[in-house]
PDB file of N, CA and C in Angstrom:
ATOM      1  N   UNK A   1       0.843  -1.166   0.000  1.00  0.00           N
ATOM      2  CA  UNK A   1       0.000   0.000   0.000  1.00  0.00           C
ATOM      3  C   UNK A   1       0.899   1.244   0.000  1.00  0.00           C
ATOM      4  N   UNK A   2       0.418   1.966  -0.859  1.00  0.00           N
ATOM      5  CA  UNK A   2       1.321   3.209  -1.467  1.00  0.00           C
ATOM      6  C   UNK A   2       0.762   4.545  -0.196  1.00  0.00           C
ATOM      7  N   UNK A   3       2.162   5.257   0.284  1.00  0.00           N
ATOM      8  CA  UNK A   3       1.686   5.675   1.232  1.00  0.00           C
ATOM      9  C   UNK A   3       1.593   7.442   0.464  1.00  0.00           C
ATOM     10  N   UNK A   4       0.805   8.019   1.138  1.00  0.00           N
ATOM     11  CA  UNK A   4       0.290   8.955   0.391  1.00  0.00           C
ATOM     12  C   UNK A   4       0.749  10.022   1.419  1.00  0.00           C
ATOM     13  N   UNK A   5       1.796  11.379   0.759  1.00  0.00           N
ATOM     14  CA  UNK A   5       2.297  12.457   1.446  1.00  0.00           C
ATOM     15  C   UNK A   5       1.694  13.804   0.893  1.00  0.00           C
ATOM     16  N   UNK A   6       1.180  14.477   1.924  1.00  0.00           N
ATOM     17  CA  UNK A   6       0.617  15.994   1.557  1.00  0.00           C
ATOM     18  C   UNK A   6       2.027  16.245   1.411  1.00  0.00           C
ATOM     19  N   UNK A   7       1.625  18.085   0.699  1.00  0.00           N
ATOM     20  CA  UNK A   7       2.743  18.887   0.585  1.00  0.00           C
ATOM     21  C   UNK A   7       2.385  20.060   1.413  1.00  0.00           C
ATOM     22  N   UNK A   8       3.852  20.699   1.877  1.00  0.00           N
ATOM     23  CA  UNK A   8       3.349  21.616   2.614  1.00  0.00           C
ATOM     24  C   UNK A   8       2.542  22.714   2.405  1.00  0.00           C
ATOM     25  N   UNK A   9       2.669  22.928   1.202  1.00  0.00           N
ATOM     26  CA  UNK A   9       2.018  23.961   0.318  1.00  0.00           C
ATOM     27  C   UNK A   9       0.734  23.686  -0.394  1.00  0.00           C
ATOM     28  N   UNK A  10       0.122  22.433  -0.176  1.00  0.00           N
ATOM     29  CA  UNK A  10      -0.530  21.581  -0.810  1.00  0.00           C
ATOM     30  C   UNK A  10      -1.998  22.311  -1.013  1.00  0.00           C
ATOM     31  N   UNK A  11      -2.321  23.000   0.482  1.00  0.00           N
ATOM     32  CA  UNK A  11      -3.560  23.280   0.548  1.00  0.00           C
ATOM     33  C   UNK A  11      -3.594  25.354   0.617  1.00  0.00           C
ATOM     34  N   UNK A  12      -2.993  25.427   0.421  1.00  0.00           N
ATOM     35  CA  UNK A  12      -2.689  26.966   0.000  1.00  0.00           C
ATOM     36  C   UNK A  12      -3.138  27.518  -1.554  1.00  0.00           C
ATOM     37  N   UNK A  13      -3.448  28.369  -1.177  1.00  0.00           N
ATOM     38  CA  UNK A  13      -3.951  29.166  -2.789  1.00  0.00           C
ATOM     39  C   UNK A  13      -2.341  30.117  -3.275  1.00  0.00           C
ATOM     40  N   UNK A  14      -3.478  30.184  -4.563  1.00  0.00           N
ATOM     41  CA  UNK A  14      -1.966  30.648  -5.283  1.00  0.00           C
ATOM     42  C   UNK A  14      -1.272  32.053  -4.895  1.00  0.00           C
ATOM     43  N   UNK A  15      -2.468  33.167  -4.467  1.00  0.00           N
ATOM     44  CA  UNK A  15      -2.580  34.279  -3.735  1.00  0.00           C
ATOM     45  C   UNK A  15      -1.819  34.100  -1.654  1.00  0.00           C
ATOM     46  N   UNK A  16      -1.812  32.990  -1.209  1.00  0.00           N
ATOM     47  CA  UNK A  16      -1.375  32.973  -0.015  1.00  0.00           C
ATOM     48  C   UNK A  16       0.459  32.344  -0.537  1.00  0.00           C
ATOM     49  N   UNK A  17       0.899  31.847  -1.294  1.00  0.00           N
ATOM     50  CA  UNK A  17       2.154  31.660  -2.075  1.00  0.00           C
ATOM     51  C   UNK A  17       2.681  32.790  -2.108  1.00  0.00           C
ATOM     52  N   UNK A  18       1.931  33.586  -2.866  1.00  0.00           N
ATOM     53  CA  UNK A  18       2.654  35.083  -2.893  1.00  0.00           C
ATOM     54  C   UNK A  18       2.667  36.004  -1.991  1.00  0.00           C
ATOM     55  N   UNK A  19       1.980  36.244  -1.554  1.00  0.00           N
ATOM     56  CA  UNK A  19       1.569  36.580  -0.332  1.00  0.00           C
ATOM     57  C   UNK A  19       3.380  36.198   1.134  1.00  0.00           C
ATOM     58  N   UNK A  20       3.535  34.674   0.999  1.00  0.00           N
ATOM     59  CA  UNK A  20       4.353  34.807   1.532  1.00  0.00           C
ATOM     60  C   UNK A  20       5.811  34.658   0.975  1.00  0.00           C
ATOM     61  N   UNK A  21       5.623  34.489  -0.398  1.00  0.00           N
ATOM     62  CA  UNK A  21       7.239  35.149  -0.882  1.00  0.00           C
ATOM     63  C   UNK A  21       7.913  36.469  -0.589  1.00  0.00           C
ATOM     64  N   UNK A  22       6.651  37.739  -1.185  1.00  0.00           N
ATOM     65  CA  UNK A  22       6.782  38.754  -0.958  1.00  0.00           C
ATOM     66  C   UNK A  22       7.388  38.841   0.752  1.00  0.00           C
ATOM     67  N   UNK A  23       6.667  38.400   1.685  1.00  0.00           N
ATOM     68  CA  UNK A  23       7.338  38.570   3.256  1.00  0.00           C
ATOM     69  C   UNK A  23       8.307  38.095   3.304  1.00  0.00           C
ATOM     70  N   UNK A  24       8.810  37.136   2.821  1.00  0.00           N
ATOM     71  CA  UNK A  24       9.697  36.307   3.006  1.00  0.00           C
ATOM     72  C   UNK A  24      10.809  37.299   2.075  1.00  0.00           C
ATOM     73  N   UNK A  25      11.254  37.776   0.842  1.00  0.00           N
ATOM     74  CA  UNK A  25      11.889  38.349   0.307  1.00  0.00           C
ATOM     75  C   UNK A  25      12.330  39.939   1.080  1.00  0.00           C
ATOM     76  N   UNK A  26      10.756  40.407   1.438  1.00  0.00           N
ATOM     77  CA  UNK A  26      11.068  41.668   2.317  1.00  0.00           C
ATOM     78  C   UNK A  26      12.282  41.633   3.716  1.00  0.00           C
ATOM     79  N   UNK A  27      12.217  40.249   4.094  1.00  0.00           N
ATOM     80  CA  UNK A  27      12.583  40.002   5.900  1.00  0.00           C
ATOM     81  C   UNK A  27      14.379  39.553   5.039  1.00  0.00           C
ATOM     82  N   UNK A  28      14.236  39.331   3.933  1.00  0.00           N
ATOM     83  CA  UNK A  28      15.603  38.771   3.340  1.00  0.00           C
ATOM     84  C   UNK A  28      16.511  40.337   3.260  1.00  0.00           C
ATOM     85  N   UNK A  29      15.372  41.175   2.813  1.00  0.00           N
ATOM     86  CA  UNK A  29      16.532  42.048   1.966  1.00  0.00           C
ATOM     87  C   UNK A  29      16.864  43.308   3.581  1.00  0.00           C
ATOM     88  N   UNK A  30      15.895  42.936   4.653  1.00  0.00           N
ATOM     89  CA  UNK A  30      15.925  43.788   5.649  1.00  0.00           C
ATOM     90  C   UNK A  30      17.350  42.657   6.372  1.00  0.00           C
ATOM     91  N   UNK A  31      17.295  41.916   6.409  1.00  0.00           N
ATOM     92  CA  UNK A  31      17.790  41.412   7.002  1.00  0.00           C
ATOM     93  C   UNK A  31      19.704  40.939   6.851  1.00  0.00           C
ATOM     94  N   UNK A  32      19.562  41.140   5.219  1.00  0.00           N
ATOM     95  CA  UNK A  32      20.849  41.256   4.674  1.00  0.00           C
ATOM     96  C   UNK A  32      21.617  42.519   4.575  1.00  0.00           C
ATOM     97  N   UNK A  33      20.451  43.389   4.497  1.00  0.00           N
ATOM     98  CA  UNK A  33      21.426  44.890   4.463  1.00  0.00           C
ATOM     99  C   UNK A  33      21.856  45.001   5.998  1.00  0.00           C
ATOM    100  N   UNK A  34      20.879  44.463   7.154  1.00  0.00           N
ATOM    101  CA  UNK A  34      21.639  44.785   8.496  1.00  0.00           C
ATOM    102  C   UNK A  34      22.769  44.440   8.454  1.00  0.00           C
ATOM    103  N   UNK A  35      22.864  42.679   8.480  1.00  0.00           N
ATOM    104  CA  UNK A  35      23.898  42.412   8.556  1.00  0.00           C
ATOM    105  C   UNK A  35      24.814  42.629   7.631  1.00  0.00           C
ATOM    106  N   UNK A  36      24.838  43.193   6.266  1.00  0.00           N
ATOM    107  CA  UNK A  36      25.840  44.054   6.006  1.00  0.00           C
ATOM    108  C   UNK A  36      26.302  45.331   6.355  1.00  0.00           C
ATOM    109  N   UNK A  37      25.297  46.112   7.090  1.00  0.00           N
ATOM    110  CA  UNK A  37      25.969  47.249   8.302  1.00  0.00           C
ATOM    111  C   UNK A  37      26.695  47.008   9.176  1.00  0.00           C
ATOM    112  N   UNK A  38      26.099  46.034  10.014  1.00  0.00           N
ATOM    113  CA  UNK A  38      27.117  45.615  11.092  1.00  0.00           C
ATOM    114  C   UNK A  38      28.320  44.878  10.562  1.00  0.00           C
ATOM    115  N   UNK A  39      28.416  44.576   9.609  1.00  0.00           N
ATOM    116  CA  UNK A  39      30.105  43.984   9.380  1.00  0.00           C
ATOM    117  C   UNK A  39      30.973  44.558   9.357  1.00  0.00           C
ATOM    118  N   UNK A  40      30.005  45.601   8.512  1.00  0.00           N
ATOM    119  CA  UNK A  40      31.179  47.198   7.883  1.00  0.00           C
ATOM    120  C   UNK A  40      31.460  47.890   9.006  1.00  0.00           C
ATOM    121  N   UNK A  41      30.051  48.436   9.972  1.00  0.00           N
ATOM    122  CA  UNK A  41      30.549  48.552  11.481  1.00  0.00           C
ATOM    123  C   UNK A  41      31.695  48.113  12.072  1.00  0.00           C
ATOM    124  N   UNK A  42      31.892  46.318  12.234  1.00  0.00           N
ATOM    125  CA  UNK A  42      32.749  46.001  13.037  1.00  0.00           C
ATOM    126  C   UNK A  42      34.092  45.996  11.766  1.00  0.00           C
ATOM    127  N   UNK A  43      33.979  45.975  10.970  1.00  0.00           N
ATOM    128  CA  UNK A  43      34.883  46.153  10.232  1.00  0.00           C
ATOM    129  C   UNK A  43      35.970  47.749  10.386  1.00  0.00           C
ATOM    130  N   UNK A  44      35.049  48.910  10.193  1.00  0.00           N
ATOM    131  CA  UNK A  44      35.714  50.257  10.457  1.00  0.00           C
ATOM    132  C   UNK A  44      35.570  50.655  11.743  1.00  0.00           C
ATOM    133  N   UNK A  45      34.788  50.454  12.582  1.00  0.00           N
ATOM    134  CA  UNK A  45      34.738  51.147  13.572  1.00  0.00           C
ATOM    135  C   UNK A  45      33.513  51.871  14.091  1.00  0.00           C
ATOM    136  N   UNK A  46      32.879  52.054  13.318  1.00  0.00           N
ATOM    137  CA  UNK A  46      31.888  53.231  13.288  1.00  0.00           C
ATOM    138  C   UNK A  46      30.980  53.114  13.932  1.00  0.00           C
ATOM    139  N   UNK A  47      30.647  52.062  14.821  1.00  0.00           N
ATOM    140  CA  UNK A  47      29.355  52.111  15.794  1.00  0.00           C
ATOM    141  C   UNK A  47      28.066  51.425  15.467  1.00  0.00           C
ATOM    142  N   UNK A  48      27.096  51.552  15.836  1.00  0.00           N
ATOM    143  CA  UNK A  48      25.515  51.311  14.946  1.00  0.00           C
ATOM    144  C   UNK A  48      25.365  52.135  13.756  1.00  0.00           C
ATOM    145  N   UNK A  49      26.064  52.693  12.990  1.00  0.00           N
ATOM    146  CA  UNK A  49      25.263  53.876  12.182  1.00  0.00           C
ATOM    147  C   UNK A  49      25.314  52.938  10.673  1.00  0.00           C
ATOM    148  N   UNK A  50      26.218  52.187  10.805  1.00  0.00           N
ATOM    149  CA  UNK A  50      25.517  51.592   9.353  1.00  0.00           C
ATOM    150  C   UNK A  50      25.237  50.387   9.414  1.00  0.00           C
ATOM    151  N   UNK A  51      24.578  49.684  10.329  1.00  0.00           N
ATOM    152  CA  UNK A  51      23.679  49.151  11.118  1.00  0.00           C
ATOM    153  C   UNK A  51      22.759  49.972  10.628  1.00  0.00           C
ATOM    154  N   UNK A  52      21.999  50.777  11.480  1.00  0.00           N
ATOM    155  CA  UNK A  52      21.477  51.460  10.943  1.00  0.00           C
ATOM    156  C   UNK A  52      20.748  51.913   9.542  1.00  0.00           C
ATOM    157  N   UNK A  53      22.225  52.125   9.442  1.00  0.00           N
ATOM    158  CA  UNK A  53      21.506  52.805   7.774  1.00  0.00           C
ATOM    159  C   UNK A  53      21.034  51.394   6.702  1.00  0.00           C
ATOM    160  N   UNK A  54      21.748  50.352   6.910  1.00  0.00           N
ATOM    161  CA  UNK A  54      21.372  49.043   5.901  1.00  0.00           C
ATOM    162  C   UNK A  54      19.799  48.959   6.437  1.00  0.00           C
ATOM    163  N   UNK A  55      19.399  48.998   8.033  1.00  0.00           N
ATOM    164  CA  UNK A  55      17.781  48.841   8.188  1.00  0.00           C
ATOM    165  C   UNK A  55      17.079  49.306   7.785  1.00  0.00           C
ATOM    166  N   UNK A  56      17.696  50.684   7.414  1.00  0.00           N
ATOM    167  CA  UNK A  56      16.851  52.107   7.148  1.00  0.00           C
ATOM    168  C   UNK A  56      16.529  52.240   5.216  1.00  0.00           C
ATOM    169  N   UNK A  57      17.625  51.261   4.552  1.00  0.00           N
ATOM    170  CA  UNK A  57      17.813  51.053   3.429  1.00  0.00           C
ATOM    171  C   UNK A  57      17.282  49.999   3.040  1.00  0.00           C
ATOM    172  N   UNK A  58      17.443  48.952   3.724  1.00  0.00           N
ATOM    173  CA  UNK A  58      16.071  47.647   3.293  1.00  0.00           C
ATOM    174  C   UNK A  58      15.128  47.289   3.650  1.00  0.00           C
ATOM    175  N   UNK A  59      14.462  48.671   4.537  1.00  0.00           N
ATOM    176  CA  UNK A  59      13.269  48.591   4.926  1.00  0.00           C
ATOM    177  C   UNK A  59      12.905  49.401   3.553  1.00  0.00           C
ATOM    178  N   UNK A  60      13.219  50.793   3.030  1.00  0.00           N
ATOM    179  CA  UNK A  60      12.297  51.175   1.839  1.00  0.00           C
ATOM    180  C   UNK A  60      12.713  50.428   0.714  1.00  0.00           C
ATOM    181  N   UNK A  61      14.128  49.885   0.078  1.00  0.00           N
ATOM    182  CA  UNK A  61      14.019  49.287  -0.771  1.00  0.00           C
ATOM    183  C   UNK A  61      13.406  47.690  -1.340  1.00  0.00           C
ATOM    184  N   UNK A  62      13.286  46.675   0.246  1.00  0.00           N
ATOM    185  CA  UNK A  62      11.930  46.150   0.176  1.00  0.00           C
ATOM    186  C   UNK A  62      10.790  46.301   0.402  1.00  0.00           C
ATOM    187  N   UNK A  63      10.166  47.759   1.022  1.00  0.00           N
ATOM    188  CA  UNK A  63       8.919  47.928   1.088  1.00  0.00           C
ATOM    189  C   UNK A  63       8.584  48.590  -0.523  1.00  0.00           C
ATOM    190  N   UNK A  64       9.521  48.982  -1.447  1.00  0.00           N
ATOM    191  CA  UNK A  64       9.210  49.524  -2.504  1.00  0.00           C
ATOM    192  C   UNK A  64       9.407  48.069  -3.477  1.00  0.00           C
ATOM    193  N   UNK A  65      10.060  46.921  -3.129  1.00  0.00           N
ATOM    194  CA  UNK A  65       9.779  45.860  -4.127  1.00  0.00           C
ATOM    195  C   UNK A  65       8.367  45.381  -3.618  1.00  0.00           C
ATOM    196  N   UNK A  66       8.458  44.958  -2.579  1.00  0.00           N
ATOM    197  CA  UNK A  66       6.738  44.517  -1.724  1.00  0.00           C
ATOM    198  C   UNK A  66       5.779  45.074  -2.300  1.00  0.00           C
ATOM    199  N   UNK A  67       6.017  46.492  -2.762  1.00  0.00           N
ATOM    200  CA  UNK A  67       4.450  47.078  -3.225  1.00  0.00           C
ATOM    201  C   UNK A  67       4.468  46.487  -4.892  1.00  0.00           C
ATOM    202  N   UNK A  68       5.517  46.566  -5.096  1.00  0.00           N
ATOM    203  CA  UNK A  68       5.482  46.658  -6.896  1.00  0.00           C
ATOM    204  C   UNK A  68       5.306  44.848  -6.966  1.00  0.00           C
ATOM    205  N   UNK A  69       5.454  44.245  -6.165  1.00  0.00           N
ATOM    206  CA  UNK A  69       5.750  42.480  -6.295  1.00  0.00           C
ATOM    207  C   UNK A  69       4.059  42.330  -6.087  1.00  0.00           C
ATOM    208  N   UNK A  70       3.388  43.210  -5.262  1.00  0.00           N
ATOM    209  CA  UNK A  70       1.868  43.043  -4.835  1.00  0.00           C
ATOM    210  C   UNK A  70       0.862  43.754  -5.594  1.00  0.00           C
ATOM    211  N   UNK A  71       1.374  44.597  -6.321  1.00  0.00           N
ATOM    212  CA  UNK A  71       0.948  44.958  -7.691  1.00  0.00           C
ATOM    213  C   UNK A  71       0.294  44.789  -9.103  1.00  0.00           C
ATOM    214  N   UNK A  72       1.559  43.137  -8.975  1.00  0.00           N
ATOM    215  CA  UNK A  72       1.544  42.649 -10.228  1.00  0.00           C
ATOM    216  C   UNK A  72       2.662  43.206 -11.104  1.00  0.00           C
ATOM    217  N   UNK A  73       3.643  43.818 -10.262  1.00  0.00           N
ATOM    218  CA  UNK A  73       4.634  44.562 -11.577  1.00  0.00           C
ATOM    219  C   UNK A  73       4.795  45.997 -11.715  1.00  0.00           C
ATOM    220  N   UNK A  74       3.589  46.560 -11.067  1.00  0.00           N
ATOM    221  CA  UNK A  74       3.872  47.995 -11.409  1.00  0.00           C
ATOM    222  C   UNK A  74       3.466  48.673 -10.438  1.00  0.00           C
ATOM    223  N   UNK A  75       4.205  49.438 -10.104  1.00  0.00           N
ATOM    224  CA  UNK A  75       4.078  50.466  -8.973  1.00  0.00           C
ATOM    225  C   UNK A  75       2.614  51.292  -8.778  1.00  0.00           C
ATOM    226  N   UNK A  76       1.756  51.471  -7.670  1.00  0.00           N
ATOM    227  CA  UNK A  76       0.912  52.308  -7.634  1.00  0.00           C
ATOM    228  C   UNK A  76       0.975  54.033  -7.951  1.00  0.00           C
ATOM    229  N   UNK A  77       0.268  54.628  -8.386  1.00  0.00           N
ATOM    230  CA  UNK A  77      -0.059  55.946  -9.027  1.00  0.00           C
ATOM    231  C   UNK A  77       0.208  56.780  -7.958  1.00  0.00           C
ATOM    232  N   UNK A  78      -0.583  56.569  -6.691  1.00  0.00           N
ATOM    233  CA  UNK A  78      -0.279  57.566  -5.802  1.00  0.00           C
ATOM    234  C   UNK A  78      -1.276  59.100  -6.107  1.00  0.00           C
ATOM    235  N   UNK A  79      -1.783  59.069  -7.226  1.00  0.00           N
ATOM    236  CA  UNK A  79      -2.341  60.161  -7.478  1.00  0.00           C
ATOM    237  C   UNK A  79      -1.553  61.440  -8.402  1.00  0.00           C
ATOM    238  N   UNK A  80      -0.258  60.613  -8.576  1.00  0.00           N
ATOM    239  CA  UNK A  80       0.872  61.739  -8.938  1.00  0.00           C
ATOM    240  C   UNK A  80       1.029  61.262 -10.203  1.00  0.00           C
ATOM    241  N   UNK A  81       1.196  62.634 -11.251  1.00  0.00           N
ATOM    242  CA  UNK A  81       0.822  62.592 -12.526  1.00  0.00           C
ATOM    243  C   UNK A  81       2.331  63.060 -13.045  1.00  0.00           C
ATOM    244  N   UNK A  82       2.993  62.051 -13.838  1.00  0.00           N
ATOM    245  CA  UNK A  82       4.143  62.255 -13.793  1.00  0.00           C
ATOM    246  C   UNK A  82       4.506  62.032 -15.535  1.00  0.00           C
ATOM    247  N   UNK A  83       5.239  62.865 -15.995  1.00  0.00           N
ATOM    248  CA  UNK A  83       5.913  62.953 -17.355  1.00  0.00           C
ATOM    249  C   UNK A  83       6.844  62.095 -17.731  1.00  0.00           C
ATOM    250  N   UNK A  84       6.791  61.268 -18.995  1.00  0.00           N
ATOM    251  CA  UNK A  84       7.864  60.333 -19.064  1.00  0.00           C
ATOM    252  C   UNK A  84       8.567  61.112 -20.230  1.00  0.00           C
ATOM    253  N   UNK A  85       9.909  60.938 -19.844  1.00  0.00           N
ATOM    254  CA  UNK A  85      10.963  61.801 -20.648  1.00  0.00           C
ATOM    255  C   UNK A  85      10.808  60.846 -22.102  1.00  0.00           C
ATOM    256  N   UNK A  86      10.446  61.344 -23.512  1.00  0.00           N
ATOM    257  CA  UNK A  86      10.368  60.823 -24.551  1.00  0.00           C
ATOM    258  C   UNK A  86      11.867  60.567 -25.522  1.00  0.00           C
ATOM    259  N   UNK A  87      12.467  61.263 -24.828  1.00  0.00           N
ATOM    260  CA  UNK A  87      14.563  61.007 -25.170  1.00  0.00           C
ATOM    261  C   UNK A  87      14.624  59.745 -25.129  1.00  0.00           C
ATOM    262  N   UNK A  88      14.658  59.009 -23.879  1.00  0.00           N
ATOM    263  CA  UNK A  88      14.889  58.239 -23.510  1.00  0.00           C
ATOM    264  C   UNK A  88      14.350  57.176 -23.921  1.00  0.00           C
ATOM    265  N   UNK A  89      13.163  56.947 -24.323  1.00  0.00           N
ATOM    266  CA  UNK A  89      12.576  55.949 -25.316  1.00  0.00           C
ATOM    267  C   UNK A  89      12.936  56.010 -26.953  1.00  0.00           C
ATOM    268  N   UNK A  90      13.695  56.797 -27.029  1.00  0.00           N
ATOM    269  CA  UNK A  90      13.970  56.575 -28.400  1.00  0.00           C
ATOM    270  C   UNK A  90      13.123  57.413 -29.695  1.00  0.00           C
ATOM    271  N   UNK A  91      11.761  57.916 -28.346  1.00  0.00           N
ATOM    272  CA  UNK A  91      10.680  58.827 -29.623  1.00  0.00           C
ATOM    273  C   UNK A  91      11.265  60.519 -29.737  1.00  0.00           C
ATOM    274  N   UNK A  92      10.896  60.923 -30.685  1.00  0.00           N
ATOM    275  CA  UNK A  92      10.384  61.728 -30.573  1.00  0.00           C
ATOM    276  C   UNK A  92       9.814  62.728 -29.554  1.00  0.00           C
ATOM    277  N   UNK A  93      10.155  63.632 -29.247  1.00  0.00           N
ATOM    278  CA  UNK A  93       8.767  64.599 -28.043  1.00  0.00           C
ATOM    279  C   UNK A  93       7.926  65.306 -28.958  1.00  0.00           C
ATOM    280  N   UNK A  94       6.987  65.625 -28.737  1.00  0.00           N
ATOM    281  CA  UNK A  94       5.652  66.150 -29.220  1.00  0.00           C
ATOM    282  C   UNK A  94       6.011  67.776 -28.926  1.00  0.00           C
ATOM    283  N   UNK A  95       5.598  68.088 -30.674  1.00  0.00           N
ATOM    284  CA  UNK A  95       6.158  69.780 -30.236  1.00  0.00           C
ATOM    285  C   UNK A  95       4.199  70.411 -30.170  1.00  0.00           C
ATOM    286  N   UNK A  96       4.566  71.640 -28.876  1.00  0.00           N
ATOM    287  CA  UNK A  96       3.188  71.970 -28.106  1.00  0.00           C
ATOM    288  C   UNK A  96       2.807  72.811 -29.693  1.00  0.00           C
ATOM    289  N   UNK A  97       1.440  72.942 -29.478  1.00  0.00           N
ATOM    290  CA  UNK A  97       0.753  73.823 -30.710  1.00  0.00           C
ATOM    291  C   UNK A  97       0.265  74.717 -30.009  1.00  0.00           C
ATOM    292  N   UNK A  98      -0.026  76.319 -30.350  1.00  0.00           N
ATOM    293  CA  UNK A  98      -0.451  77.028 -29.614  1.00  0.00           C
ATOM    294  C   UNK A  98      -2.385  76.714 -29.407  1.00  0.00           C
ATOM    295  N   UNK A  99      -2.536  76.727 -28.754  1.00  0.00           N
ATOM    296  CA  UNK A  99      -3.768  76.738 -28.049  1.00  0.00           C
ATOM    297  C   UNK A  99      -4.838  77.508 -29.140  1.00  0.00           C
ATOM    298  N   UNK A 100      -5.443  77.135 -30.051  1.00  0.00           N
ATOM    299  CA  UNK A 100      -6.243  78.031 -30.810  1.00  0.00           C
ATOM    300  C   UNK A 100      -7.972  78.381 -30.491  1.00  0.00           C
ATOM    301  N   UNK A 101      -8.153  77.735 -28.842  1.00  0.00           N
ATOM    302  CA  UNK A 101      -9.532  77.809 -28.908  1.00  0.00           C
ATOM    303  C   UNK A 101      -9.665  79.618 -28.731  1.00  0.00           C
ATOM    304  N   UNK A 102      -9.195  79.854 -28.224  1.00  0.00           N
ATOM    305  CA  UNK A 102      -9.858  81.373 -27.986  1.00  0.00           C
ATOM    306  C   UNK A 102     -10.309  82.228 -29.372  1.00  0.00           C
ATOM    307  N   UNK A 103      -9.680  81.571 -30.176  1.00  0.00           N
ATOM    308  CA  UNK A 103     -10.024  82.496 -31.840  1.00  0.00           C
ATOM    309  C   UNK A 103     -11.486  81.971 -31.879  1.00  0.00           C
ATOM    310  N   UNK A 104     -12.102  83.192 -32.550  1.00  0.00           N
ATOM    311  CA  UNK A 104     -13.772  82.674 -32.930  1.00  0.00           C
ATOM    312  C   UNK A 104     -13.619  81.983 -34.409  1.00  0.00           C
ATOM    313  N   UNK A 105     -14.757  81.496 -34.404  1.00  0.00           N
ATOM    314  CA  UNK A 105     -14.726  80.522 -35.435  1.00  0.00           C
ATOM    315  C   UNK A 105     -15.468  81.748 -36.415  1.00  0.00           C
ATOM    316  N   UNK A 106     -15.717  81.267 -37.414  1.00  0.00           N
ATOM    317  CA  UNK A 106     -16.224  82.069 -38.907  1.00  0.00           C
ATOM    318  C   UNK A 106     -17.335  81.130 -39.121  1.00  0.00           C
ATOM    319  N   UNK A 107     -18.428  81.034 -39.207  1.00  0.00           N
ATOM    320  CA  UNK A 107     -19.020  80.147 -39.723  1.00  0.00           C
ATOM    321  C   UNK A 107     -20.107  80.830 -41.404  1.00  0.00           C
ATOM    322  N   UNK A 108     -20.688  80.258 -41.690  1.00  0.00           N
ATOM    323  CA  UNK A 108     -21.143  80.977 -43.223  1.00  0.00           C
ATOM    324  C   UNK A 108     -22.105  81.611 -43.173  1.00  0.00           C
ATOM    325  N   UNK A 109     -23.297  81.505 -41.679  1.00  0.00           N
ATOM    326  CA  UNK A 109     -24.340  82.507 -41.739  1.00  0.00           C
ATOM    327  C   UNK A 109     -24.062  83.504 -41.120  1.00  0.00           C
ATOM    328  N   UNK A 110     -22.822  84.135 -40.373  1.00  0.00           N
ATOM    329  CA  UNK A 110     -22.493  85.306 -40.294  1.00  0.00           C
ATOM    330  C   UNK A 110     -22.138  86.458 -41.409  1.00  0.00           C
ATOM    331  N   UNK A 111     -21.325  85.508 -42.487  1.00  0.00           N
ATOM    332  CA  UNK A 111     -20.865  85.975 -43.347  1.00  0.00           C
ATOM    333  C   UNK A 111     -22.146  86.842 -44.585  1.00  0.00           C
ATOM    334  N   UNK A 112     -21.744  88.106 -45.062  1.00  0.00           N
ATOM    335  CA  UNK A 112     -22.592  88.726 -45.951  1.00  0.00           C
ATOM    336  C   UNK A 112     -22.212  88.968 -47.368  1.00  0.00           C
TER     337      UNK A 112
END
């Protein structure tokens, strides 16, 4: 008789998977920049401060992958309306036209 093994993951949805990669990646990258402060710390001398600063650095640079990983890929709007430099893609920029609504129009039953 064939013995039959769950998986640990077996009964999880595909949304609770991600769910804990994302944590799991966040606690990685917080957790690697510390301990790359404190090395450099005990390495130079310098105390807690880059300690510090690696916490202070992989807390926003995984809370800024966390959002974009929970996303789907792309960062939230925020409400902020932002210009993409057209150089840089290779186009073209769009040259502005002056604004012509204020001119009156002519239409043919004015005309005599």
């Amino acid at each position: 008789m064939a013995r039959k093994t769950k998986s640990m993951f077996g009964n999880m949805k595909p949304a609770d998977i991600k769910a804990l990669g994302i944590g799991l990646e966040l606690s990685m990258v917080i957790g690697g920049m510390a301990y790359g402060g404190h090395w450099l710390d005990e390495r130079w001398g310098t105390g807690p401060w880059l300690l510090m600063t690696g916490v202070c650095l992989g807390t926003l640079g995984g809370g800024w992958h966390a959002m974009k990983m929970a996303s789907g890929g792309k960062l939230p709007d925020f409400g902020l309306k932002t210009k993409k430099n057209k150089a840089s893609t290779g186009q073209q920029p769009k040259q502005n036209k002056p604004d012509q609504s204020h001119e009156p129009k002519q239409d043919d039953t004015t005309k005599r």
